[in-house]
Protein backbone atom coordinates (compact mmCIF):
# COMPACT_ATOMS: atom_id res chain seq x y z
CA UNK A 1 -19.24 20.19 9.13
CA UNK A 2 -15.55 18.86 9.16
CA UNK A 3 -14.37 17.93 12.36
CA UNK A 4 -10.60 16.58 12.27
CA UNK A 5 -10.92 14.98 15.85
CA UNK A 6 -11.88 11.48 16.07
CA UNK A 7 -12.59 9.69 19.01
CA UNK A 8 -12.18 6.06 17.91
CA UNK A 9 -14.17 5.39 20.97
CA UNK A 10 -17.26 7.32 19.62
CA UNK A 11 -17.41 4.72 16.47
CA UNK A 12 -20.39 2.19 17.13
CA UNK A 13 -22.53 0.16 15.43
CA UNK A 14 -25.08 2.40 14.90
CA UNK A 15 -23.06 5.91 14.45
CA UNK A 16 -23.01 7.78 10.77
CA UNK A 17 -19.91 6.27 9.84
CA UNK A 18 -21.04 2.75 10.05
CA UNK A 19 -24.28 2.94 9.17
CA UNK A 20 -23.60 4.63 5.76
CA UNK A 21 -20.99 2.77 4.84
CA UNK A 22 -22.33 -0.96 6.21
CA UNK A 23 -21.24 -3.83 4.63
CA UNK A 24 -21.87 -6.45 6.63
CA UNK A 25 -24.87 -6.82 9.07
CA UNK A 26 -25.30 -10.78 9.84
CA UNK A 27 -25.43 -13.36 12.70
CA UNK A 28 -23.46 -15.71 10.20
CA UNK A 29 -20.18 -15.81 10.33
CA UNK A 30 -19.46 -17.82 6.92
CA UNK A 31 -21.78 -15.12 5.34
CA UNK A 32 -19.39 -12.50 6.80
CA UNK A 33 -16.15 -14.10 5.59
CA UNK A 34 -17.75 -14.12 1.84
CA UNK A 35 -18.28 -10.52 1.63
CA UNK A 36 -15.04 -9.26 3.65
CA UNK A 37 -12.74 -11.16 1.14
CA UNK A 38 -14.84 -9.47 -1.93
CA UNK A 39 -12.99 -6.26 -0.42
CA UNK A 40 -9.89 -7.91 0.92
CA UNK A 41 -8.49 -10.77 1.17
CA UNK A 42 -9.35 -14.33 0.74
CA UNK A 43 -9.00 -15.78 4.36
CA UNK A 44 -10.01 -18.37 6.80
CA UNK A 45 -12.03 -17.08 9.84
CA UNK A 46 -12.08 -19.60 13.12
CA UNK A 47 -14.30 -18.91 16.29
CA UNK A 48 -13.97 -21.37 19.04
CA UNK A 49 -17.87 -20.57 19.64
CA UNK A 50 -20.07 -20.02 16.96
CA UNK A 51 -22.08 -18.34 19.27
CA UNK A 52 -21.96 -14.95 18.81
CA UNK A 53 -22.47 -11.83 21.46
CA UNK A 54 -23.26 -9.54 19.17
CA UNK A 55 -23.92 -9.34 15.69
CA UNK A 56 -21.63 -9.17 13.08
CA UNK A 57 -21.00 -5.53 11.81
CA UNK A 58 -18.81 -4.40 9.01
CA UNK A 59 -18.53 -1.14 7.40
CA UNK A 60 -16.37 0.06 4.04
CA UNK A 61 -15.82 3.50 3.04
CA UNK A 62 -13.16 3.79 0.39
CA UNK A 63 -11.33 6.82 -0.87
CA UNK A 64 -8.16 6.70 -3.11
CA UNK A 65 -5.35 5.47 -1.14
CA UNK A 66 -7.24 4.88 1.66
CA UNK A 67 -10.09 3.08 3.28
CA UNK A 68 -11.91 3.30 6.45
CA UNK A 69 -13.13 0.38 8.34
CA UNK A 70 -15.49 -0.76 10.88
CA UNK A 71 -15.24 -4.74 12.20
CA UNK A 72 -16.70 -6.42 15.01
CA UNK A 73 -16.87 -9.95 14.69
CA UNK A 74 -19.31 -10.67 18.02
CA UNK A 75 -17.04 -13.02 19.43
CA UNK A 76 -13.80 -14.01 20.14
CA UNK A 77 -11.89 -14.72 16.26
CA UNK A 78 -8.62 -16.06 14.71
CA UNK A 79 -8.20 -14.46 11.19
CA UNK A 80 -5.82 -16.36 8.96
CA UNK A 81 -5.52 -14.28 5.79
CA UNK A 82 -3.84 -14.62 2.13
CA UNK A 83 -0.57 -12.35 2.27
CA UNK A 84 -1.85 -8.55 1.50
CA UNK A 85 0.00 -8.34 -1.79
CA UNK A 86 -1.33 -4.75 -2.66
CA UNK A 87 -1.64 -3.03 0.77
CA UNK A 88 -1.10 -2.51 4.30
CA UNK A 89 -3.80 -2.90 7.29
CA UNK A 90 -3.66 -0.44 10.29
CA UNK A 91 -5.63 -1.82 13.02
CA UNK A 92 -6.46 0.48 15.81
CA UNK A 93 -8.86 -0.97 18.61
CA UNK A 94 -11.57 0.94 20.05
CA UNK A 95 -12.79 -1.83 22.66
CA UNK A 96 -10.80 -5.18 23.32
CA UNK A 97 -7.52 -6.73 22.49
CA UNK A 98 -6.26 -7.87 18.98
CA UNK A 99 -2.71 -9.66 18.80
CA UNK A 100 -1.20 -10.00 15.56
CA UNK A 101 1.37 -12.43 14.37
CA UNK A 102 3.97 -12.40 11.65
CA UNK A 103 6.85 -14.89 11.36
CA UNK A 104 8.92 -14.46 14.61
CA UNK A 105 7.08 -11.07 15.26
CA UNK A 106 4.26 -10.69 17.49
CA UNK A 107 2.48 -7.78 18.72
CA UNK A 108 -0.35 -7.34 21.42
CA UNK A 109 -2.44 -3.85 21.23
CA UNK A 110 -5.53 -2.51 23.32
CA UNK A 111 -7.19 0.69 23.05
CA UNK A 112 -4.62 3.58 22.91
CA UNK A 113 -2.49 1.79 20.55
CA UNK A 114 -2.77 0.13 16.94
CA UNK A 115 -0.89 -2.09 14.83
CA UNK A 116 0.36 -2.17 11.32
CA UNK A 117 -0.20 -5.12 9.50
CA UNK A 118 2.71 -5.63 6.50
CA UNK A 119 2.37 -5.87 2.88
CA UNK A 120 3.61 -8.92 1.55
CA UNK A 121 4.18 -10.83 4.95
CA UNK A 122 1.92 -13.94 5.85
CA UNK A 123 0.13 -13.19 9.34
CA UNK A 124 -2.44 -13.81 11.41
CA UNK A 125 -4.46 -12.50 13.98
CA UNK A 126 -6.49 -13.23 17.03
CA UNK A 127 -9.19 -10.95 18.43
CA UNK A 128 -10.62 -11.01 21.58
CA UNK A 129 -14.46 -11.46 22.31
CA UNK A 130 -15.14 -8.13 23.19
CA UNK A 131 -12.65 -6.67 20.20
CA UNK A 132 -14.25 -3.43 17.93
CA UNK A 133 -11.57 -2.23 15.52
CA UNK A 134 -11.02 1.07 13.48
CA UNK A 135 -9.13 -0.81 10.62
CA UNK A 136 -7.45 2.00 8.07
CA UNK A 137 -7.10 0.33 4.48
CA UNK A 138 -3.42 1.44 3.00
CA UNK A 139 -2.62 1.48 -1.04
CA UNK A 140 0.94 -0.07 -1.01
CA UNK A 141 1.82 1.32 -4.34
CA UNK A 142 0.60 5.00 -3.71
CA UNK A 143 2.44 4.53 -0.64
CA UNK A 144 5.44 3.57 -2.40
CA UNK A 145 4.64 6.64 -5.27
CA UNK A 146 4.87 8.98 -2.28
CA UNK A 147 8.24 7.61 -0.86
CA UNK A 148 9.91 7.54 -4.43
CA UNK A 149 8.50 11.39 -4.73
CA UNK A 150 10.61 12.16 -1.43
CA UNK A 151 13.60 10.25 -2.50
CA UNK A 152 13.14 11.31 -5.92
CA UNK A 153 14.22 8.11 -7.11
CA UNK A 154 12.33 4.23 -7.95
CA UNK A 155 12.72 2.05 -5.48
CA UNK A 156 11.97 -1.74 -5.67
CA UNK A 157 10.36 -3.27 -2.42
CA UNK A 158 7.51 -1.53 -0.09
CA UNK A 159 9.04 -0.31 3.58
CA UNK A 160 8.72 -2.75 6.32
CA UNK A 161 7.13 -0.79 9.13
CA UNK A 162 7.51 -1.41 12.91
CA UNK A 163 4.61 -3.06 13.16
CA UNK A 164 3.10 -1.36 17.00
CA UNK A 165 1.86 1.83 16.61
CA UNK A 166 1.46 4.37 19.69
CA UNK A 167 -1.41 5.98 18.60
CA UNK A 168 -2.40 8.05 20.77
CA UNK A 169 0.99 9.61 21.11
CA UNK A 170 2.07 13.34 20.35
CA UNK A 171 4.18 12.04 17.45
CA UNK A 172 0.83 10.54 15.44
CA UNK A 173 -0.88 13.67 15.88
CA UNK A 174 -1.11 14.19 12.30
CA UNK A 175 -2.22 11.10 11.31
CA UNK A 176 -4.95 11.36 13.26
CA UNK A 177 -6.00 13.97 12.18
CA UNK A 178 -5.90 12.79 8.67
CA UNK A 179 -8.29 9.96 10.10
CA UNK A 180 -10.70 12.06 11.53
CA UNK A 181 -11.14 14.50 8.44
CA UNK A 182 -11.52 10.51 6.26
CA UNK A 183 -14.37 9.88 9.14
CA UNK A 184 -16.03 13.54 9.03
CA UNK A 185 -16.18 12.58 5.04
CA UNK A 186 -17.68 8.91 5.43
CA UNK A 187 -20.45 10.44 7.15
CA UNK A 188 -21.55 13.06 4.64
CA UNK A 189 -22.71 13.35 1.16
CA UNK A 190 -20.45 13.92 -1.29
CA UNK A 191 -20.45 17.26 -2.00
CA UNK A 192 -18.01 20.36 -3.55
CA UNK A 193 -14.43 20.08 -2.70
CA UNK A 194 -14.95 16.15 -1.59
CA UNK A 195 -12.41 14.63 -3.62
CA UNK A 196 -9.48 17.30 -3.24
CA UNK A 197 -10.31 17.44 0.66
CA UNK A 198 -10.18 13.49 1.41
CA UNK A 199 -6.43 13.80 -1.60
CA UNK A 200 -5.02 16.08 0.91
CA UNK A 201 -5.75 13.96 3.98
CA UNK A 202 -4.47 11.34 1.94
CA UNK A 203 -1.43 12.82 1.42
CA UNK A 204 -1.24 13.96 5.31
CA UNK A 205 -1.56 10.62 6.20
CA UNK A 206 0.95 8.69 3.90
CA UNK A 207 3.83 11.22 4.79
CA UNK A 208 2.75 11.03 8.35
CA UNK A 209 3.36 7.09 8.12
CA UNK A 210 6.73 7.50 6.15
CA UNK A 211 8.25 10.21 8.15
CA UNK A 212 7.07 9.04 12.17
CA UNK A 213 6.71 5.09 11.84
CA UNK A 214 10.19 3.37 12.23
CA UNK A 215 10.40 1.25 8.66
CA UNK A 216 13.47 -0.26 6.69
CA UNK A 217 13.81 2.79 5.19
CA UNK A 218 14.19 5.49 8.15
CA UNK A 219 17.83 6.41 7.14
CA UNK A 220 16.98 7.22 3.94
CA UNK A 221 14.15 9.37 4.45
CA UNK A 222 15.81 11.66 7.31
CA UNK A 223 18.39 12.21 4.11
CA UNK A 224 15.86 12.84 1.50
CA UNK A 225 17.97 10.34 -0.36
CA UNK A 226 18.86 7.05 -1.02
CA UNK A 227 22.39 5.91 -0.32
CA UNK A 228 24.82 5.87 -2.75
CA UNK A 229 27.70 4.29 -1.28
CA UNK A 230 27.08 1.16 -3.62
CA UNK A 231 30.01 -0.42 -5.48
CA UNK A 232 31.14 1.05 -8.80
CA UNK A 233 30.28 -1.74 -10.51
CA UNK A 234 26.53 -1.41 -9.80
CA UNK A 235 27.21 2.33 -10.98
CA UNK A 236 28.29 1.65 -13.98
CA UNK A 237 25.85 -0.44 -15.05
CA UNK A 238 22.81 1.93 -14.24
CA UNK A 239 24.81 4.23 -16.56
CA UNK A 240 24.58 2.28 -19.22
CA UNK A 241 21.24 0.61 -18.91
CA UNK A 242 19.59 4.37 -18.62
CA UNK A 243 21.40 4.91 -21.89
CA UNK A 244 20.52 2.21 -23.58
CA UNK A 245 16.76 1.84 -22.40
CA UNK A 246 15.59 1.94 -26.26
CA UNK A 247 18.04 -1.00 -27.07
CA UNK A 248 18.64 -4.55 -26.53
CA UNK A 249 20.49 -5.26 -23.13
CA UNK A 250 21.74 -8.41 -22.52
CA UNK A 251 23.12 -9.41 -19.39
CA UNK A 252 26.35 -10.14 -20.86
CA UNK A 253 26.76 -6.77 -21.70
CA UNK A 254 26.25 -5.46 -18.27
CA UNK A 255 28.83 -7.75 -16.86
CA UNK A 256 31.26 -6.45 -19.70
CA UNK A 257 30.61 -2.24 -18.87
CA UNK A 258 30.62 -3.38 -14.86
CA UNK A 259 33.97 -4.01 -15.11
CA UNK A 260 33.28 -6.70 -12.09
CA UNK A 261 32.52 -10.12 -12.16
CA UNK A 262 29.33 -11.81 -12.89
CA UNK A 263 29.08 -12.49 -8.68
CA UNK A 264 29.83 -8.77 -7.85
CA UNK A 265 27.40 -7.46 -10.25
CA UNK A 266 24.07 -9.27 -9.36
CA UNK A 267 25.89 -9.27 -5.37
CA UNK A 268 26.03 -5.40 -5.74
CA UNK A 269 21.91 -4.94 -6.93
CA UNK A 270 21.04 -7.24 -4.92
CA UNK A 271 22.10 -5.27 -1.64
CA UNK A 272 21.98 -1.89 -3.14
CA UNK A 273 18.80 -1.77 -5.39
CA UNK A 274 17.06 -4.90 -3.95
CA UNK A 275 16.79 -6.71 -7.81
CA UNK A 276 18.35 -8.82 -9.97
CA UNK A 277 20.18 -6.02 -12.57
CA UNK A 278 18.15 -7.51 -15.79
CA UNK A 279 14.65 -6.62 -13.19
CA UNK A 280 16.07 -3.25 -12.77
CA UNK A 281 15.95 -3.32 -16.78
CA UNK A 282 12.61 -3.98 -16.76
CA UNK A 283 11.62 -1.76 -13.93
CA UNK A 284 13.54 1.49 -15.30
CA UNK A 285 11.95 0.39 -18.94
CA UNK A 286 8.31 -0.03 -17.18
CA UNK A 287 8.66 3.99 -15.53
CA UNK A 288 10.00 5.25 -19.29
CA UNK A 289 6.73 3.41 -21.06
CA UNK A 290 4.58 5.23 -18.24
CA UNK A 291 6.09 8.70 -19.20
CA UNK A 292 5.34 7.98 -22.80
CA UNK A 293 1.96 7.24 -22.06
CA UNK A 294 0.73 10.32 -19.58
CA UNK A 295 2.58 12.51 -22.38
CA UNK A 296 1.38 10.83 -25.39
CA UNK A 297 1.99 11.64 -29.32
CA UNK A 298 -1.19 11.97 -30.89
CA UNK A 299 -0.36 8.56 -32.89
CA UNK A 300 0.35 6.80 -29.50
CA UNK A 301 -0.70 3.46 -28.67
CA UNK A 302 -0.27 1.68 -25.94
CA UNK A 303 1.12 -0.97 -28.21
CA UNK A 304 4.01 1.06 -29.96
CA UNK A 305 5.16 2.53 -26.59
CA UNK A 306 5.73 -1.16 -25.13
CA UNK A 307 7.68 -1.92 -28.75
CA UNK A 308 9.46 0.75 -28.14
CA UNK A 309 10.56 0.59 -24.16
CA UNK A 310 11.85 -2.93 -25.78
CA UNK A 311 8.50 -5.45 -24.42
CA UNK A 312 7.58 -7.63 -26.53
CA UNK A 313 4.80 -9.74 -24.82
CA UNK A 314 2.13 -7.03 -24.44
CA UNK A 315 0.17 -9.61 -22.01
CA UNK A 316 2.83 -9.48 -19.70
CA UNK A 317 3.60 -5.93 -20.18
CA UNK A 318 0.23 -4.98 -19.48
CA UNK A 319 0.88 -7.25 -16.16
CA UNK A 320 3.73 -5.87 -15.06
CA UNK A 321 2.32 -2.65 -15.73
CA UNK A 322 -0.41 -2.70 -13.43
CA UNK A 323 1.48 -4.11 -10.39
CA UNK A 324 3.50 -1.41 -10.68
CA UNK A 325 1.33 1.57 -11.07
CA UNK A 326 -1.67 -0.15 -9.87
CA UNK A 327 -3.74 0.95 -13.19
CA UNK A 328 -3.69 -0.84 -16.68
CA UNK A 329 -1.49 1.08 -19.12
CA UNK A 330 -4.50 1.81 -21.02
CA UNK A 331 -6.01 4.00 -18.23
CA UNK A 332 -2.90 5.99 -18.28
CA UNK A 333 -3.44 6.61 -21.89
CA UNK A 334 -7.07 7.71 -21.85
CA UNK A 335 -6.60 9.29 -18.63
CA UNK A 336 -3.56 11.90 -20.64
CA UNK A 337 -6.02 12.06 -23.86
CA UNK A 338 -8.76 13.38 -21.43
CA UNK A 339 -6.39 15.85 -19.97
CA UNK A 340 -5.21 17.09 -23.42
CA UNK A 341 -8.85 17.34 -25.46
């Protein structure tokens, strides 16, 4: 049975969550490092005692966009990761303290309240001896899908989220509830209606986040929209690149259609799109090759659509490609021939 009420509190070492979905199980720390950065991160894990009081207990359960996670380290840890290039960590205690600490930002959370970890931010954090954590897993680029469905636009960095969390509050209600349907899941088979189930509390959760957690991009999502009080110049420009997508575009020429100078140009994208204008080339060029391949001609190659969107270096297409959609243009391809046969 489904229950959406979770009780961080009720997660242990030995409940159905962790023990179906246990990763690690050790006295050994360096042994526990090893398989946590399999799944994450490489990172550098320092105890002041290598004695532990309890032992080391890890659990994974991974969905699409989301992952559920069990930690407790036994004893009292500093965690100094790699940046998390491709997603974002919620940490919500269930016992103990964990502070977390990114560039002049520092946040202290117990039980009651969690943290959000950034994408693409160095950090580090300390937990205390007696620390259990509910960690939620977050896919930065379905996040990102999500917010660009909302806006119905591309945009071209990941929000910056405020990173304390009341979670306990009226205002996360939804999200966890989302949670606690993930949890119900991790602790059953997987059965009929599995995969369309955990998609929706996917989705619940990711608009949760995006509509109730201060970020960067708060304004724009009360409007639905992106601002467009950008300069003229920058206008122009998108004009003609969206025009021209299946032709050579040089930067020269962008300057010359602006009607601005060279400084007001890249000045204007840089505020108002976040990119240099010859990226947002590339970026509106990498979302055109993507359309051609989930519609396909029956000739289509992944090949002759990057010719065509104007890439020449398939290597680096193929790249660029995956950091942006995180999937290899060739899974897009077999993925629309599979829809269509």
């Amino acid at each position: 049975m489904l229950e959406a009420h979770l009780d961080p509190a009720m997660i242990t070492p030995g409940c159905d969550i962790v023990a179906r979905n246990l990763l690690v199980d050790t006295g050994d720390l360096d042994e526990a490092r090893a398989q946590v950065s399999r799944i994450f991160v490489d990172h550098r894990l320092n105890a002041p005692s290598r004695q532990s009081f309890r032992p080391v207990t890890i659990s994974h359960c991974g969905f699409d966009a989301l992952s559920l996670c069990y930690f407790d380290y036994g004893r009292e840890v500093t965690i100094l990761p790699d940046p998390l290039r491709d997603y974002y960590l919620m940490v919500v205690p269930i016992e103990g303290e964990v502070s977390v600490i990114s560039g002049k930002e520092q946040v202290e959370v117990g039980p009651g309240a969690a943290v959000l970890i950034p994408a693409e931010r160095e950090f580090r954090t300390c937990w205390s001896d007696n620390a259990r954590q509910l960690i939620v897993r977050i896919d930065r680029r379905k996040l990102v899908r999500c917010l660009e469905t909302h806006l119905g636009t591309t945009i071209n960095r990941a929000p910056d989220f405020r990173m304390h969390l009341d979670w306990s509050s009226d205002r996360h209600a939804a999200l966890r509830h989302a949670v606690g349907v993930l949890a119900s899941l991790a602790r059953t088979e997987k059965g009929p209606g599995y995969d369309l189930i955990s998609a929706s509390a996917e989705q619940t959760f990711l608009y949760s986040l995006l509509f109730l957690q201060p970020s960067d991009y708060t304004v724009p999502i009360a409007a639905g929209r992106l601002s467009t009080a950008c300069p003229a110049t920058v206008h122009r420009a998108e004009e003609y690149i969206r025009e021209h997508l299946d032709q050579p575009i040089s930067i020269a020429d962008l300057i010359a259609v602006s009607g601005g100078s060279p400084r007001s140009l890249f000045d204007g994208f840089r505020q108002f799109r976040g990119v240099t204008p010859m990226r947002f080339v590339r970026q509106q060029r990498l979302h055109r090759a993507r359309a051609a391949l989930e519609n396909p001609d029956p000739c289509a190659t992944v090949a002759n659509v990057a010719m065509c969107w104007g890439f020449q270096h398939l290597g680096r297409f193929a790249a660029d490609y995956a950091e942006a959609f995180g999937e290899a243009p060739s899974q897009t391809l077999r993925r629309a021939r599979q829809r269509t046969s």
